[in-house]
N, C-alpha and C. Protein backbone atom coordinates (compact mmCIF):
# COMPACT_ATOMS: atom_id res chain seq x y z
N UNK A 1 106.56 -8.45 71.99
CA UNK A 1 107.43 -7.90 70.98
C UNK A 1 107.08 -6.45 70.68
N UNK A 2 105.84 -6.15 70.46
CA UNK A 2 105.23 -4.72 70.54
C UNK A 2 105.36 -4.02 71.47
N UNK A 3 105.69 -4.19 72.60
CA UNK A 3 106.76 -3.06 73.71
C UNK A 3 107.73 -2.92 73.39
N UNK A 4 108.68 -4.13 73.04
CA UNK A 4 109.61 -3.90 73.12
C UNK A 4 110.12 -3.12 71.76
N UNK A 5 110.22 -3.12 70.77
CA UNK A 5 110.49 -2.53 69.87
C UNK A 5 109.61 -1.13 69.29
N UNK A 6 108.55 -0.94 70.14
CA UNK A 6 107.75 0.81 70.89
C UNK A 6 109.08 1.86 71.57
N UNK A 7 110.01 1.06 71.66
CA UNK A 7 110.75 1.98 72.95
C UNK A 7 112.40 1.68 71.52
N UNK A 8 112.08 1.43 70.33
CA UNK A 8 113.65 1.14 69.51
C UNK A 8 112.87 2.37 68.53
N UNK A 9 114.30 3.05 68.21
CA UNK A 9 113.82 4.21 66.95
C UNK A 9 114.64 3.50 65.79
N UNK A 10 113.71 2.56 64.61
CA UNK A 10 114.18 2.06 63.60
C UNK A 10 114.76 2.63 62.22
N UNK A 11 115.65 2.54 61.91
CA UNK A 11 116.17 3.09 60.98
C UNK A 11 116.01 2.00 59.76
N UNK A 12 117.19 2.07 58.47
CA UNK A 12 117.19 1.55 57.44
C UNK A 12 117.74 0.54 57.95
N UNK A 13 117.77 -1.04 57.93
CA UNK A 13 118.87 -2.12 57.66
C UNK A 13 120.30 -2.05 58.89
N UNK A 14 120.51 -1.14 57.40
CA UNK A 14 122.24 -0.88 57.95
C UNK A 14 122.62 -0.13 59.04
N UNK A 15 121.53 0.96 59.51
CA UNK A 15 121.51 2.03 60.71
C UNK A 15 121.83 1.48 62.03
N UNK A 16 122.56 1.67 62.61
CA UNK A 16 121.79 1.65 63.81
C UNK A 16 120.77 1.97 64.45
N UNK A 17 120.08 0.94 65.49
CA UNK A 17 118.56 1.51 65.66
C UNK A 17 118.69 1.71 67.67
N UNK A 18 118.51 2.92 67.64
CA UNK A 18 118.85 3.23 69.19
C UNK A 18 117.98 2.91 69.98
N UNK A 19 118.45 1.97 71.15
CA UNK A 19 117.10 2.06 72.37
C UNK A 19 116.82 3.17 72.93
N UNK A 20 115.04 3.65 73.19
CA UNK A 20 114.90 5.04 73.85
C UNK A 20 114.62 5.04 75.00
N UNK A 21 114.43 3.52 75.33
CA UNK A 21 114.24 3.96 77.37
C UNK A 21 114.87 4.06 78.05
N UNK A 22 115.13 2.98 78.89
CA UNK A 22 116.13 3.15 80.88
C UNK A 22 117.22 2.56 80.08
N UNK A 23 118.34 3.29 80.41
CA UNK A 23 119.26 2.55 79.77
C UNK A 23 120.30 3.09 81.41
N UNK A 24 121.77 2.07 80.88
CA UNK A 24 122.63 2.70 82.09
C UNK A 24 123.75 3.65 82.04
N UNK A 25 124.70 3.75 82.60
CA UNK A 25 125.49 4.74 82.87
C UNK A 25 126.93 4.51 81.20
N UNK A 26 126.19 3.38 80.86
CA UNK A 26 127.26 3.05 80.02
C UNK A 26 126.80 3.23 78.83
N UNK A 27 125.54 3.37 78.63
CA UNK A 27 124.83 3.39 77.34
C UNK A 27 123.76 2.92 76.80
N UNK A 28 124.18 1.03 77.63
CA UNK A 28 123.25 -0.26 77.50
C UNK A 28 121.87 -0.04 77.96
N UNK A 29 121.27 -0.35 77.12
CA UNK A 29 119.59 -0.42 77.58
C UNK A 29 118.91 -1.32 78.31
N UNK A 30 118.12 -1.44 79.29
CA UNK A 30 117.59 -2.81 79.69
C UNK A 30 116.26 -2.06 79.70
N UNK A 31 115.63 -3.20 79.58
CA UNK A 31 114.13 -4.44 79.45
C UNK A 31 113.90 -4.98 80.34
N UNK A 32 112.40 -5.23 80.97
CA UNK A 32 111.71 -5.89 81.59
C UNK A 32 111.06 -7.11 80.76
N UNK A 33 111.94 -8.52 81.19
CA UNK A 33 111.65 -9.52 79.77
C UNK A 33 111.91 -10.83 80.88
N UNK A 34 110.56 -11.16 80.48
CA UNK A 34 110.47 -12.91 81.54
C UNK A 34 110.52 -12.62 82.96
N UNK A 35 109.90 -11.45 83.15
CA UNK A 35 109.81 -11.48 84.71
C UNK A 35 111.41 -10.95 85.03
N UNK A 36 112.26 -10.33 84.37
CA UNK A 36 113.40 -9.94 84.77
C UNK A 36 113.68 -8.93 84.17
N UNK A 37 115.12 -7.84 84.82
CA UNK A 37 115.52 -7.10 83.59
C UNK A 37 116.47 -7.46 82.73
N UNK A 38 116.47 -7.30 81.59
CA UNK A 38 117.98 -7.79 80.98
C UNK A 38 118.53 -6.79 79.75
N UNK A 39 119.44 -6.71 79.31
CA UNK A 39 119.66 -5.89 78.31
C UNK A 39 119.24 -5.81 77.26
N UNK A 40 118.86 -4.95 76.65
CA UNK A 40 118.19 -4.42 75.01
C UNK A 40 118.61 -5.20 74.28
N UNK A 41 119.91 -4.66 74.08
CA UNK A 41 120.78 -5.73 72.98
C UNK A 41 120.58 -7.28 72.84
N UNK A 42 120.36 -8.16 74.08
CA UNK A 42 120.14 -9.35 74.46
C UNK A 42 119.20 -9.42 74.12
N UNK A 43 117.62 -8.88 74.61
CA UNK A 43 116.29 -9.55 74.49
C UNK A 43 116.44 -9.38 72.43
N UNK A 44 116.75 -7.65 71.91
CA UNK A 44 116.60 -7.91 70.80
C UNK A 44 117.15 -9.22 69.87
N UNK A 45 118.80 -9.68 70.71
CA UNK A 45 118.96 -10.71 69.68
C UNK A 45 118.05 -11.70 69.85
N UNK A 46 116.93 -12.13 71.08
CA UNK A 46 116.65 -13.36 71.36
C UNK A 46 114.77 -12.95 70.50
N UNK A 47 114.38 -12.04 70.33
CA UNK A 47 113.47 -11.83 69.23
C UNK A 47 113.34 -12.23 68.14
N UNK A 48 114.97 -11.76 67.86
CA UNK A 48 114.95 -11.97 65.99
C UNK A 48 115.46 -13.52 66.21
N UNK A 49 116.23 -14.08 66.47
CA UNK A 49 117.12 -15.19 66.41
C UNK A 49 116.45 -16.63 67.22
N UNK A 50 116.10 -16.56 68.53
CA UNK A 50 115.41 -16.87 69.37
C UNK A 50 116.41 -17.14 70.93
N UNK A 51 116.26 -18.20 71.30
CA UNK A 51 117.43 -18.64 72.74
C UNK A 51 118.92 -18.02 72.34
N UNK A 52 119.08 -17.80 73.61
CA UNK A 52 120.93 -17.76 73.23
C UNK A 52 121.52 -18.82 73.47
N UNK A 53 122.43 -19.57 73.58
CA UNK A 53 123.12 -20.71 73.84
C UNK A 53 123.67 -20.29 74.92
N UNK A 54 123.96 -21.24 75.86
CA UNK A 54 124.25 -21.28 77.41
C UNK A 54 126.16 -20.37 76.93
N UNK A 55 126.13 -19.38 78.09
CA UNK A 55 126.96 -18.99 78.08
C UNK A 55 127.44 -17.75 77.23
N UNK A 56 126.83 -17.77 75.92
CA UNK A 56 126.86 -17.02 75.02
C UNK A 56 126.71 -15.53 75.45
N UNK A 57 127.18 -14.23 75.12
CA UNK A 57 127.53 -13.07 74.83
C UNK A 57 126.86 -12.56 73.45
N UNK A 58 126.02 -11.63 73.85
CA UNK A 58 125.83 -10.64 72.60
C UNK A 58 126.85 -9.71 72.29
N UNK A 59 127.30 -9.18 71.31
CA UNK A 59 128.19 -8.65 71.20
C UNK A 59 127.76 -7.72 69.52
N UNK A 60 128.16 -6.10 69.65
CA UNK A 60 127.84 -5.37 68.54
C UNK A 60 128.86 -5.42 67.82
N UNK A 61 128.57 -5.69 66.55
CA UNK A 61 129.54 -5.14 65.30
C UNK A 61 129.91 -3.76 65.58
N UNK A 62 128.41 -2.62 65.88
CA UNK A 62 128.92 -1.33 65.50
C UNK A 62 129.60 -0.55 66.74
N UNK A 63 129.85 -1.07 67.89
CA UNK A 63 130.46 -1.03 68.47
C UNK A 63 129.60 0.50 68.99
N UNK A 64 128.13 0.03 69.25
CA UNK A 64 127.15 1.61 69.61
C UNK A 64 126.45 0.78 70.78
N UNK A 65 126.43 0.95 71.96
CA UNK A 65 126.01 0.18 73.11
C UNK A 65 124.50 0.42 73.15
N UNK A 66 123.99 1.48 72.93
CA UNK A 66 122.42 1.75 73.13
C UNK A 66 121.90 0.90 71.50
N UNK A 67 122.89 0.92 70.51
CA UNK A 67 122.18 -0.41 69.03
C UNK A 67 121.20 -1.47 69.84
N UNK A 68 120.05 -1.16 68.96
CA UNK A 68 119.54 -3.14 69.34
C UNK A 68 119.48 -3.53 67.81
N UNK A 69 119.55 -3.05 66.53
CA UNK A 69 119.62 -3.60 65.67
C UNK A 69 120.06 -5.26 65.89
N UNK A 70 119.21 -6.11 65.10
CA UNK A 70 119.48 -7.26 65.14
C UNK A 70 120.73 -7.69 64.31
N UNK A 71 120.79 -6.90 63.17
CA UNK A 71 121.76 -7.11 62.24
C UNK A 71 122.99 -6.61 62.85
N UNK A 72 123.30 -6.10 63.82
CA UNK A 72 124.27 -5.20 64.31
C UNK A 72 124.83 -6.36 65.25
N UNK A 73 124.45 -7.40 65.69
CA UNK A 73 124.86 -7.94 66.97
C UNK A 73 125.16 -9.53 66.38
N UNK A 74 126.24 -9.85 67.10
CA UNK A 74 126.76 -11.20 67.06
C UNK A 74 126.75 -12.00 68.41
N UNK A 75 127.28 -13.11 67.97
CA UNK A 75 127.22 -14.22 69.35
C UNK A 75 129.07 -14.34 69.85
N UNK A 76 129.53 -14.30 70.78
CA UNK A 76 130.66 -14.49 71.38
C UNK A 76 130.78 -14.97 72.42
N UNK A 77 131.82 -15.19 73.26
CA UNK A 77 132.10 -15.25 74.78
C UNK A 77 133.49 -14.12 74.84
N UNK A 78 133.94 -14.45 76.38
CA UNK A 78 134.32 -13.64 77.20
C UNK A 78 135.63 -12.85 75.59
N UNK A 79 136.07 -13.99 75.83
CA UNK A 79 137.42 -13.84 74.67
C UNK A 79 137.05 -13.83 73.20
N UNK A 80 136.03 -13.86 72.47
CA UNK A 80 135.86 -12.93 71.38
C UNK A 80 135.64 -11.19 71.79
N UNK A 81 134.42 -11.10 72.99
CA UNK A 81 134.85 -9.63 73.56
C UNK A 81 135.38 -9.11 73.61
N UNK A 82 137.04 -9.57 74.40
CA UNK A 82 137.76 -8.86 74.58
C UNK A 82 139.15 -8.60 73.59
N UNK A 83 138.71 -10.14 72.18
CA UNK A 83 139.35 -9.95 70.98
C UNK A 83 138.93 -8.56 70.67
N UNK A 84 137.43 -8.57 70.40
CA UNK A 84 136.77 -7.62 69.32
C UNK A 84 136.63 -5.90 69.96
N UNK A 85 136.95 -5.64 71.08
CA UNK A 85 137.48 -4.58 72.27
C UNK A 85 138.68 -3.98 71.39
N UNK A 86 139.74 -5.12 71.60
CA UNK A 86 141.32 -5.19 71.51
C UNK A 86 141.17 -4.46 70.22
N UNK A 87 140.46 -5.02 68.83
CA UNK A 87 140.62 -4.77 67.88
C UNK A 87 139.96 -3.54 67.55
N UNK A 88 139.20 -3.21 68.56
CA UNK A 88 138.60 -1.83 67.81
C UNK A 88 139.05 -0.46 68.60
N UNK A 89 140.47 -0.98 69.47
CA UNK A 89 140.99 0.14 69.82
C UNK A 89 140.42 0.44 71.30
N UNK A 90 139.94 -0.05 71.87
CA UNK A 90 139.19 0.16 73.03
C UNK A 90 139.28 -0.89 74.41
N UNK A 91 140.87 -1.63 74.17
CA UNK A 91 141.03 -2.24 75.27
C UNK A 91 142.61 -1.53 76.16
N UNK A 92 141.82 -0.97 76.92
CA UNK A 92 142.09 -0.36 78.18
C UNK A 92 143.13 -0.84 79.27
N UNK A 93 142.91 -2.22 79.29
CA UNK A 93 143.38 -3.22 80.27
C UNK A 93 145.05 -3.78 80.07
């Protein structure tokens, strides 16, 4: 847990708290977590919260891709995504 949140710049609560390492072309951060890489956003929800449920989607409220705030992130699948996309003006498709 002490790596991983070494490499998050924490703010207040409500802030968003930005990942500062390898992140990708999109924003998203990944982690070296269980012998794999996986995304920031993901390992942070599985810190605070613990397992994800099979299938499950992290998904940000603040709609800030490098956020790992825990408070910032919810649980979805494919079609809350692309509800919560739709609704924030950002579905493309």
């Amino acid at each position: 847990m002490d790596r991983f949140w070494s490499k998050v710049k924490k703010g207040a609560a409500d802030e968003c708290w930005p990942w500062l390492a390898c992140a990708d072309t999109d924003g998203y951060g990944w982690f070296g977590f269980r012998g794999r890489s996986d995304k920031a956003h993901r390992v942070s929800w599985i810190l605070a919260n613990g397992e994800l449920p099979a299938g499950a989607w992290v998904l940000h409220s603040c709609d800030n891709p490098p956020c790992v705030n825990p408070a910032h992130l919810f649980l979805g699948d494919n079609n809350v995504n692309c509800a919560d996309r739709k609704a924030k003006g950002r579905d493309t498709i």
